[in-house]
C-alpha atoms as a PDB file:
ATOM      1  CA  UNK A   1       0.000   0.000   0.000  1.00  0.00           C
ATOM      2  CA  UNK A   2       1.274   3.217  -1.015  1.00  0.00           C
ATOM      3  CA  UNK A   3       2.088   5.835   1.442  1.00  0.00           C
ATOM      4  CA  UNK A   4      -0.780   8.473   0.710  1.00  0.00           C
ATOM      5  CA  UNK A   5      -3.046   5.344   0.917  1.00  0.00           C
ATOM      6  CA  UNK A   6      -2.084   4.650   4.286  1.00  0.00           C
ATOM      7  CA  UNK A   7      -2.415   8.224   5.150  1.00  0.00           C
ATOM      8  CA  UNK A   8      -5.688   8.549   3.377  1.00  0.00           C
ATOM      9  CA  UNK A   9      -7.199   5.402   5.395  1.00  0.00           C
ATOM     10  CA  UNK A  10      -5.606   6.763   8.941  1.00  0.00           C
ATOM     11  CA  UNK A  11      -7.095   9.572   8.523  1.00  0.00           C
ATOM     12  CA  UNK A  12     -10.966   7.887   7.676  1.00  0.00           C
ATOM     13  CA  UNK A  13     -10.161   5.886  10.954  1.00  0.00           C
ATOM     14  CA  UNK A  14      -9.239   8.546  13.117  1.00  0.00           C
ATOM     15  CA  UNK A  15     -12.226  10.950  11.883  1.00  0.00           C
ATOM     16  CA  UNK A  16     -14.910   8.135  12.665  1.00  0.00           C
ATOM     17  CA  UNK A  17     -13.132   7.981  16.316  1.00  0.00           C
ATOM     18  CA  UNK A  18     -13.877  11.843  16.647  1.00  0.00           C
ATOM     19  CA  UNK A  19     -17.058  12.104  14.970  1.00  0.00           C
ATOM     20  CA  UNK A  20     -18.234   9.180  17.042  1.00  0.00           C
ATOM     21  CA  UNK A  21     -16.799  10.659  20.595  1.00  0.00           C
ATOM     22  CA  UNK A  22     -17.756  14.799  20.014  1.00  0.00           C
ATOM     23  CA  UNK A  23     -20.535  14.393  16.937  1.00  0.00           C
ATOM     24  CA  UNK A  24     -20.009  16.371  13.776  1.00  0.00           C
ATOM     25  CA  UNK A  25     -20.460  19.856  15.393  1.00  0.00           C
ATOM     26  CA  UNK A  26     -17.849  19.511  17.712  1.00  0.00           C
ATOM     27  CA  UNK A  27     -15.229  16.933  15.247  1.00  0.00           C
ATOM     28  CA  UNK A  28     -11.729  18.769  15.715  1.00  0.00           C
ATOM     29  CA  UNK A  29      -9.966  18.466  12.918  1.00  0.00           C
ATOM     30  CA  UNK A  30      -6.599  19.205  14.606  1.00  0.00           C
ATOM     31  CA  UNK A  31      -7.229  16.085  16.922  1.00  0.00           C
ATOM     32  CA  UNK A  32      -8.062  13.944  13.563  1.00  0.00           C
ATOM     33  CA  UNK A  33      -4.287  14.917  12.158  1.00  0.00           C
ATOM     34  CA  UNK A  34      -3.101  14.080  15.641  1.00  0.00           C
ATOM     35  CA  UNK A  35      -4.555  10.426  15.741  1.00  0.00           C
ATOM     36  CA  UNK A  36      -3.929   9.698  12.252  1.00  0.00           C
ATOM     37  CA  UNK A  37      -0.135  11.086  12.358  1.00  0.00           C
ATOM     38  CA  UNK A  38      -0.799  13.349   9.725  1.00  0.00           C
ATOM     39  CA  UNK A  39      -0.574  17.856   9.259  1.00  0.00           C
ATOM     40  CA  UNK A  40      -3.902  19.274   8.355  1.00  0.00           C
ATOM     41  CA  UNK A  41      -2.435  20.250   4.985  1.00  0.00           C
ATOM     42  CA  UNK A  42      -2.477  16.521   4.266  1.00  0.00           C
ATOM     43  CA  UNK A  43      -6.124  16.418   5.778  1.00  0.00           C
ATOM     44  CA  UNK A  44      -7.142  18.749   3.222  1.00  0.00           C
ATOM     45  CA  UNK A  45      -5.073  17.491   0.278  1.00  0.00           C
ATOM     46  CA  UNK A  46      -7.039  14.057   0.564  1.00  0.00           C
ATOM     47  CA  UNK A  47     -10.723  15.264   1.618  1.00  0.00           C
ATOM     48  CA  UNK A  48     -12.145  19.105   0.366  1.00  0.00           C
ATOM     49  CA  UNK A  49     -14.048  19.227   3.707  1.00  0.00           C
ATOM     50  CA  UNK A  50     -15.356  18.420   7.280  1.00  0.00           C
ATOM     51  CA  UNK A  51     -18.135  17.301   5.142  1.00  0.00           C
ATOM     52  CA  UNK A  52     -16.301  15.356   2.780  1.00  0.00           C
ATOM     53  CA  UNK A  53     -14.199  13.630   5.534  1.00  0.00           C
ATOM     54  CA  UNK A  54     -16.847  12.908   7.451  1.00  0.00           C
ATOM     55  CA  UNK A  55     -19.128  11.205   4.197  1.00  0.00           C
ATOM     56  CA  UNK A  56     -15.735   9.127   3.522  1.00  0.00           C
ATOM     57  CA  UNK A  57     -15.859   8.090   7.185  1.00  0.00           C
ATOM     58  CA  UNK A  58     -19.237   6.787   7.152  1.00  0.00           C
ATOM     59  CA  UNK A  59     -18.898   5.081   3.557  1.00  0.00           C
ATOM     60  CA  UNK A  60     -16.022   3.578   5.064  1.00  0.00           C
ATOM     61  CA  UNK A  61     -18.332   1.754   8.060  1.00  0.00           C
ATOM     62  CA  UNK A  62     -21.002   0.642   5.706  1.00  0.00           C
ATOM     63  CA  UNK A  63     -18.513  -0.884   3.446  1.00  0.00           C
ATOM     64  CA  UNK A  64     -17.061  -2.950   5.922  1.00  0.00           C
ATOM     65  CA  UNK A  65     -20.722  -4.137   6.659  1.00  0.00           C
ATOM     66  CA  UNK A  66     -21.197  -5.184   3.142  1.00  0.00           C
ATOM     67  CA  UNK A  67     -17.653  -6.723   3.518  1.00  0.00           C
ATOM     68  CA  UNK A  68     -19.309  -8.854   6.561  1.00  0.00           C
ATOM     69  CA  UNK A  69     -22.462  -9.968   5.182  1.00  0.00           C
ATOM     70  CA  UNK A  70     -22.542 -12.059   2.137  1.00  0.00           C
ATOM     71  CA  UNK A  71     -25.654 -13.613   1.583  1.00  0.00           C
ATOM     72  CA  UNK A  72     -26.902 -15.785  -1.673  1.00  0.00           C
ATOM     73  CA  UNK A  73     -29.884 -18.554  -2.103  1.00  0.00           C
ATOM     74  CA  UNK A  74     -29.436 -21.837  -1.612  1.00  0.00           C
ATOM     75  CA  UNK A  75     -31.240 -24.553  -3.011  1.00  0.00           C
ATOM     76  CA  UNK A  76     -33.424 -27.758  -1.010  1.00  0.00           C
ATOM     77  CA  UNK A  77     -32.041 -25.166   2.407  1.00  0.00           C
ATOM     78  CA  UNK A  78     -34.651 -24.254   4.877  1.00  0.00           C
ATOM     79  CA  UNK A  79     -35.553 -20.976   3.977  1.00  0.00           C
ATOM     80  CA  UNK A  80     -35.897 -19.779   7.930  1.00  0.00           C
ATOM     81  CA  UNK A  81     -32.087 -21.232   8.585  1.00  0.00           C
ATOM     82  CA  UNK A  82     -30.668 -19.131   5.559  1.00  0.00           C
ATOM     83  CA  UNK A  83     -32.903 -16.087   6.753  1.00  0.00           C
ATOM     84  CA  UNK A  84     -31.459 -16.724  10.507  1.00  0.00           C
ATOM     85  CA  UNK A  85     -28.031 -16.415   9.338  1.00  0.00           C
ATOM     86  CA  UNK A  86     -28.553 -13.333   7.345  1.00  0.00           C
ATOM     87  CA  UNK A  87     -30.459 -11.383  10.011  1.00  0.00           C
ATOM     88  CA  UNK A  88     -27.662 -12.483  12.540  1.00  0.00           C
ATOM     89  CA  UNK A  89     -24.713 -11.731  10.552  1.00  0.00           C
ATOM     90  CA  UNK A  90     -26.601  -8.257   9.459  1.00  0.00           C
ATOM     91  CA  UNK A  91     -27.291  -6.983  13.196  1.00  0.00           C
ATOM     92  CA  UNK A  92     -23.594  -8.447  14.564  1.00  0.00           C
ATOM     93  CA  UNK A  93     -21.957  -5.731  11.705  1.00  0.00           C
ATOM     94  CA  UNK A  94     -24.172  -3.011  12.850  1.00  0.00           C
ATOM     95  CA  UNK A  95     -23.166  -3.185  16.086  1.00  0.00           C
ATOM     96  CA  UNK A  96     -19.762  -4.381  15.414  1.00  0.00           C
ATOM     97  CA  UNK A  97     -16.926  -1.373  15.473  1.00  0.00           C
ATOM     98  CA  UNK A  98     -18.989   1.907  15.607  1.00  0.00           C
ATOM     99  CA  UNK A  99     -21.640   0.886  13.124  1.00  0.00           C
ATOM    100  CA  UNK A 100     -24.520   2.022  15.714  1.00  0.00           C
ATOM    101  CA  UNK A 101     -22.877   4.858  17.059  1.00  0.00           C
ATOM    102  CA  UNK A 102     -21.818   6.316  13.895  1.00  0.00           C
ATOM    103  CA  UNK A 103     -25.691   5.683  12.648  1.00  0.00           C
ATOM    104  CA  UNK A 104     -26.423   7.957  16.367  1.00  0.00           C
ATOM    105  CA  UNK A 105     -24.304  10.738  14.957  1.00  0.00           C
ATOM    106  CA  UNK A 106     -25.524  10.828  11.641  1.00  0.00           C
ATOM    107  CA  UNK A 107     -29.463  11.108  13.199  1.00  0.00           C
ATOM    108  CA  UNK A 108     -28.234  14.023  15.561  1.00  0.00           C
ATOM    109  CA  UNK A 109     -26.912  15.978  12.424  1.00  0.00           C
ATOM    110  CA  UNK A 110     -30.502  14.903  10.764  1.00  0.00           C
ATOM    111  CA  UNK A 111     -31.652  18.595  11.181  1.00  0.00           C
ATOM    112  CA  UNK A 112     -28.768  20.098  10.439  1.00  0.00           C
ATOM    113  CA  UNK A 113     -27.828  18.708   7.336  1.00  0.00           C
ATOM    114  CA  UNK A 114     -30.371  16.555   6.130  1.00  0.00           C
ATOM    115  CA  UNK A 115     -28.630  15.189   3.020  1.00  0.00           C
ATOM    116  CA  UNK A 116     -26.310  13.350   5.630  1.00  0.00           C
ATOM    117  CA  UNK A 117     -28.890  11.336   6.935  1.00  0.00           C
ATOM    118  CA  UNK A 118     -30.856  10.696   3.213  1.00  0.00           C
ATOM    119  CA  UNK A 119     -27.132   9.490   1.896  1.00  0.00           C
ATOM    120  CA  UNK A 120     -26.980   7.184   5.194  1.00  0.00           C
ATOM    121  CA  UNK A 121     -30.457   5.926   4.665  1.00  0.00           C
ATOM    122  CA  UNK A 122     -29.530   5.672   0.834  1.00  0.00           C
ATOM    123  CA  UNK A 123     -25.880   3.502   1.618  1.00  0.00           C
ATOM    124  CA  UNK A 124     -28.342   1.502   4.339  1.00  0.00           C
ATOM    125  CA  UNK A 125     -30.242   0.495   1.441  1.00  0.00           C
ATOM    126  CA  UNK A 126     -28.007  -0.256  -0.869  1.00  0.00           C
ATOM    127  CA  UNK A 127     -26.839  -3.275   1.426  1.00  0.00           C
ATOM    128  CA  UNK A 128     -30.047  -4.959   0.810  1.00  0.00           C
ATOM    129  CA  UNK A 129     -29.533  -6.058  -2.700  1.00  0.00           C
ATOM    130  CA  UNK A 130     -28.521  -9.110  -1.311  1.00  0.00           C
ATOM    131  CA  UNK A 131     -31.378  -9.755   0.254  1.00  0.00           C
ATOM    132  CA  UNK A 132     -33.453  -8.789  -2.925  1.00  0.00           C
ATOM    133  CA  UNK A 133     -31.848 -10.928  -4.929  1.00  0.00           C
ATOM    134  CA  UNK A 134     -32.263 -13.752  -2.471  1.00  0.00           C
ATOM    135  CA  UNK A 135     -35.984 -13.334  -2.116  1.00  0.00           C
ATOM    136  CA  UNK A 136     -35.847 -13.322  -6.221  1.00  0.00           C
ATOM    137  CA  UNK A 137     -33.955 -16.317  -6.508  1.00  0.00           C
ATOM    138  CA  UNK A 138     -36.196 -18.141  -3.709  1.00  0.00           C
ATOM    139  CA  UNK A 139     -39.469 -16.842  -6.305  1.00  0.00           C
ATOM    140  CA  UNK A 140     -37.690 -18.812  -9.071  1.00  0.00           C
ATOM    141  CA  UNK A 141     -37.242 -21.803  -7.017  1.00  0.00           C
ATOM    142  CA  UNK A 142     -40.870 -21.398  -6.427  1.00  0.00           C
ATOM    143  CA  UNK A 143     -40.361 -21.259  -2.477  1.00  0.00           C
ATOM    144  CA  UNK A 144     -41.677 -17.865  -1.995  1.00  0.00           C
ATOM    145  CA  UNK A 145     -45.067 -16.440  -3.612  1.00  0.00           C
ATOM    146  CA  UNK A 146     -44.300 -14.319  -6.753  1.00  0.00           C
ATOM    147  CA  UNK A 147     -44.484 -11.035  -5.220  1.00  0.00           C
ATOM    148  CA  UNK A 148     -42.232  -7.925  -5.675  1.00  0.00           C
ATOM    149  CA  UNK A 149     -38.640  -8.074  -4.289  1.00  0.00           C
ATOM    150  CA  UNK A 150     -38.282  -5.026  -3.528  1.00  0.00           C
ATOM    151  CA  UNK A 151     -41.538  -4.701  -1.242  1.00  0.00           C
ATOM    152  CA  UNK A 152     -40.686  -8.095   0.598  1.00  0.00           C
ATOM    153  CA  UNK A 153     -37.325  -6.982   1.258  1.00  0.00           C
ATOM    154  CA  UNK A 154     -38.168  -3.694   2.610  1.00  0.00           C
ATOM    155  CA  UNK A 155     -41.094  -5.492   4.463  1.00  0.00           C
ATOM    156  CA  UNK A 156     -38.146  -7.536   6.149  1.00  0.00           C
ATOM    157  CA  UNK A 157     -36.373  -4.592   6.948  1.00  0.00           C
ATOM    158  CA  UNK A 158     -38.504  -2.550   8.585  1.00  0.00           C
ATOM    159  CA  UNK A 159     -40.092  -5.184  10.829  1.00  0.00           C
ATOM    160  CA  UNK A 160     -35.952  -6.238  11.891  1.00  0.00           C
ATOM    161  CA  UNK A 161     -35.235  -2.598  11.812  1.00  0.00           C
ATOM    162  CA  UNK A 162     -38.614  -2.087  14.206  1.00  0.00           C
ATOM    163  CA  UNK A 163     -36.665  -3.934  16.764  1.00  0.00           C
ATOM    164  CA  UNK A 164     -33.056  -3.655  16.201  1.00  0.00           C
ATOM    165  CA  UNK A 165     -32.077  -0.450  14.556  1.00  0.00           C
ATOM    166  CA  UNK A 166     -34.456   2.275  15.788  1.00  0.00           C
ATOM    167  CA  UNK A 167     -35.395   1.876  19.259  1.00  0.00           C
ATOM    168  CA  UNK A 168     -31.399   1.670  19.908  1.00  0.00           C
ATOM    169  CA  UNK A 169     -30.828   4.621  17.804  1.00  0.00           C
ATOM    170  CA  UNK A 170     -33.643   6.578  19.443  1.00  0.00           C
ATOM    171  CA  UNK A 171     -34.691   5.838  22.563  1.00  0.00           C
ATOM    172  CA  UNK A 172     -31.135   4.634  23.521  1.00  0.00           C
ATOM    173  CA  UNK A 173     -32.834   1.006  24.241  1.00  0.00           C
ATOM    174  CA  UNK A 174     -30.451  -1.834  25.417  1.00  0.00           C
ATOM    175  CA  UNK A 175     -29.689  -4.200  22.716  1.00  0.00           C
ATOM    176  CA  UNK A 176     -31.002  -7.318  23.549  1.00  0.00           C
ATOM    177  CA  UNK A 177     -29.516 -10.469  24.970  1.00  0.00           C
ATOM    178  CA  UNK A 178     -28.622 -13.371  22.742  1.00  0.00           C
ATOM    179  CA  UNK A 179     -31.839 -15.490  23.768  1.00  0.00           C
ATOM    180  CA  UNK A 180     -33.780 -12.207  23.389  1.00  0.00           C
ATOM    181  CA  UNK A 181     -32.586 -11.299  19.941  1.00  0.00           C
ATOM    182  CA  UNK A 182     -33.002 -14.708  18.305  1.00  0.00           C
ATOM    183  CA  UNK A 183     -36.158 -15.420  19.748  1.00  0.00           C
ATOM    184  CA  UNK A 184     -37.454 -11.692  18.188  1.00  0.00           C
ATOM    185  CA  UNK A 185     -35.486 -13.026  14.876  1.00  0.00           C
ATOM    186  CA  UNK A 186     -37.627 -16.292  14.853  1.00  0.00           C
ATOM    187  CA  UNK A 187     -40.830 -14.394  15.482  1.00  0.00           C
ATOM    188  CA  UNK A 188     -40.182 -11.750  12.551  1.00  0.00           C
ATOM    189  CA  UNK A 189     -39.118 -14.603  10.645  1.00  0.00           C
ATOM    190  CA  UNK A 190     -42.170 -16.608  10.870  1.00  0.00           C
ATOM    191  CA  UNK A 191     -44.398 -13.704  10.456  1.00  0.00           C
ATOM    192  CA  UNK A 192     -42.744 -12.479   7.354  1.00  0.00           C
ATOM    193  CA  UNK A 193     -42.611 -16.474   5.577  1.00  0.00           C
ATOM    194  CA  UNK A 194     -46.379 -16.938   7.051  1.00  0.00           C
ATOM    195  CA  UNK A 195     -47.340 -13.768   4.645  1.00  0.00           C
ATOM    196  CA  UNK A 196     -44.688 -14.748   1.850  1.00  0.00           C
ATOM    197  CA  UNK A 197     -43.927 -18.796   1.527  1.00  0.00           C
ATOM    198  CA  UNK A 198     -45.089 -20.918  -0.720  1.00  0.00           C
ATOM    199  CA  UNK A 199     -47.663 -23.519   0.414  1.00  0.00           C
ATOM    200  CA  UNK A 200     -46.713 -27.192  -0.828  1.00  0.00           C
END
């Protein structure tokens, strides 16, 4: 890796340690060149802004999520095991690192710069193509009732979201024990294949 690469990439990790700990508002960016070992003339020579550093630094979280989740169909599989594992995999990279936190941040900047949180909720998204083409290959297979995608993926979400993602984000909620979060896993997941799978 070149050195400017490892500068650029120090510097991402350091700014999601100080957006994290002070939120964007208060983000130093002499404290980012600091942790990352770097002037603030390199800061600026590799990002054109607080903004810009701070979009880089949460690109850089959700691409390590996408990194952590691979998820494809699998034939003559129980469709609630392969739905199990995804879910699980999903919530242990969003609250992995500073996945949750930095998704904290980026709601307490909501009013202040709304296009943060729309590109968040955009990049949040984007993960789920997975799971879209999943639910299309399971159609194929003839396992789940021919039905949009799209809609049954987002249906998914926002019933594991419901439970995992905004009550933690907004209400500062514990996240739930291991018994507690599969068992709430098993129940979305048999409420969501009671609406969507195939009767023999």
């Amino acid at each position: 890796m070149k050195v400017s690469e490892r500068k650029h990439l120090a510097l991402i990790e350091a700014a999601q340690q100080e957006f994290v700990e002070h939120g964007f508002s208060a983000a130093n960016m002499d404290r980012v060149c600091e942790k990352a070992g770097t002037s603030k003339r390199t800061l600026y020579r590799h990002f054109d802004s607080k903004d810009g550093l701070f979009i880089a630094a949460m690109n850089d979280v959700l691409q390590q999520q996408r990194q952590k989740v691979t998820f494809s169909y699998t034939p003559n599989r129980e469709l609630k095991i392969q739905l199990c594992e995804y879910l699980n995999a999903k919530l242990d990279a969003l609250y992995q690192d500073c996945g949750l936190l930095l998704a904290k941040m980026v709601i307490s900047e909501f009013l202040r710069t709304p296009e943060f949180a729309e590109r968040y909720v955009a990049q949040l998204r984007s993960i789920d193509h997975q799971l879209e083409q999943w639910i299309s290959d399971a159609i194929d297979d003839e396992k789940l009732n021919d039905c949009d995608p799209k809609v049954m993926s987002h249906m998914l979400n926002c019933l594991v979201q419901g439970h995992f993602f905004w009550p933690q984000l907004l209400t500062h909620q514990e996240m739930r024990s291991s018994v507690e979060r599969q068992s709430t896993i098993d129940n979305i997941l048999v409420l969501f294949l009671s609406g969507y799978e195939r009767k023999s």
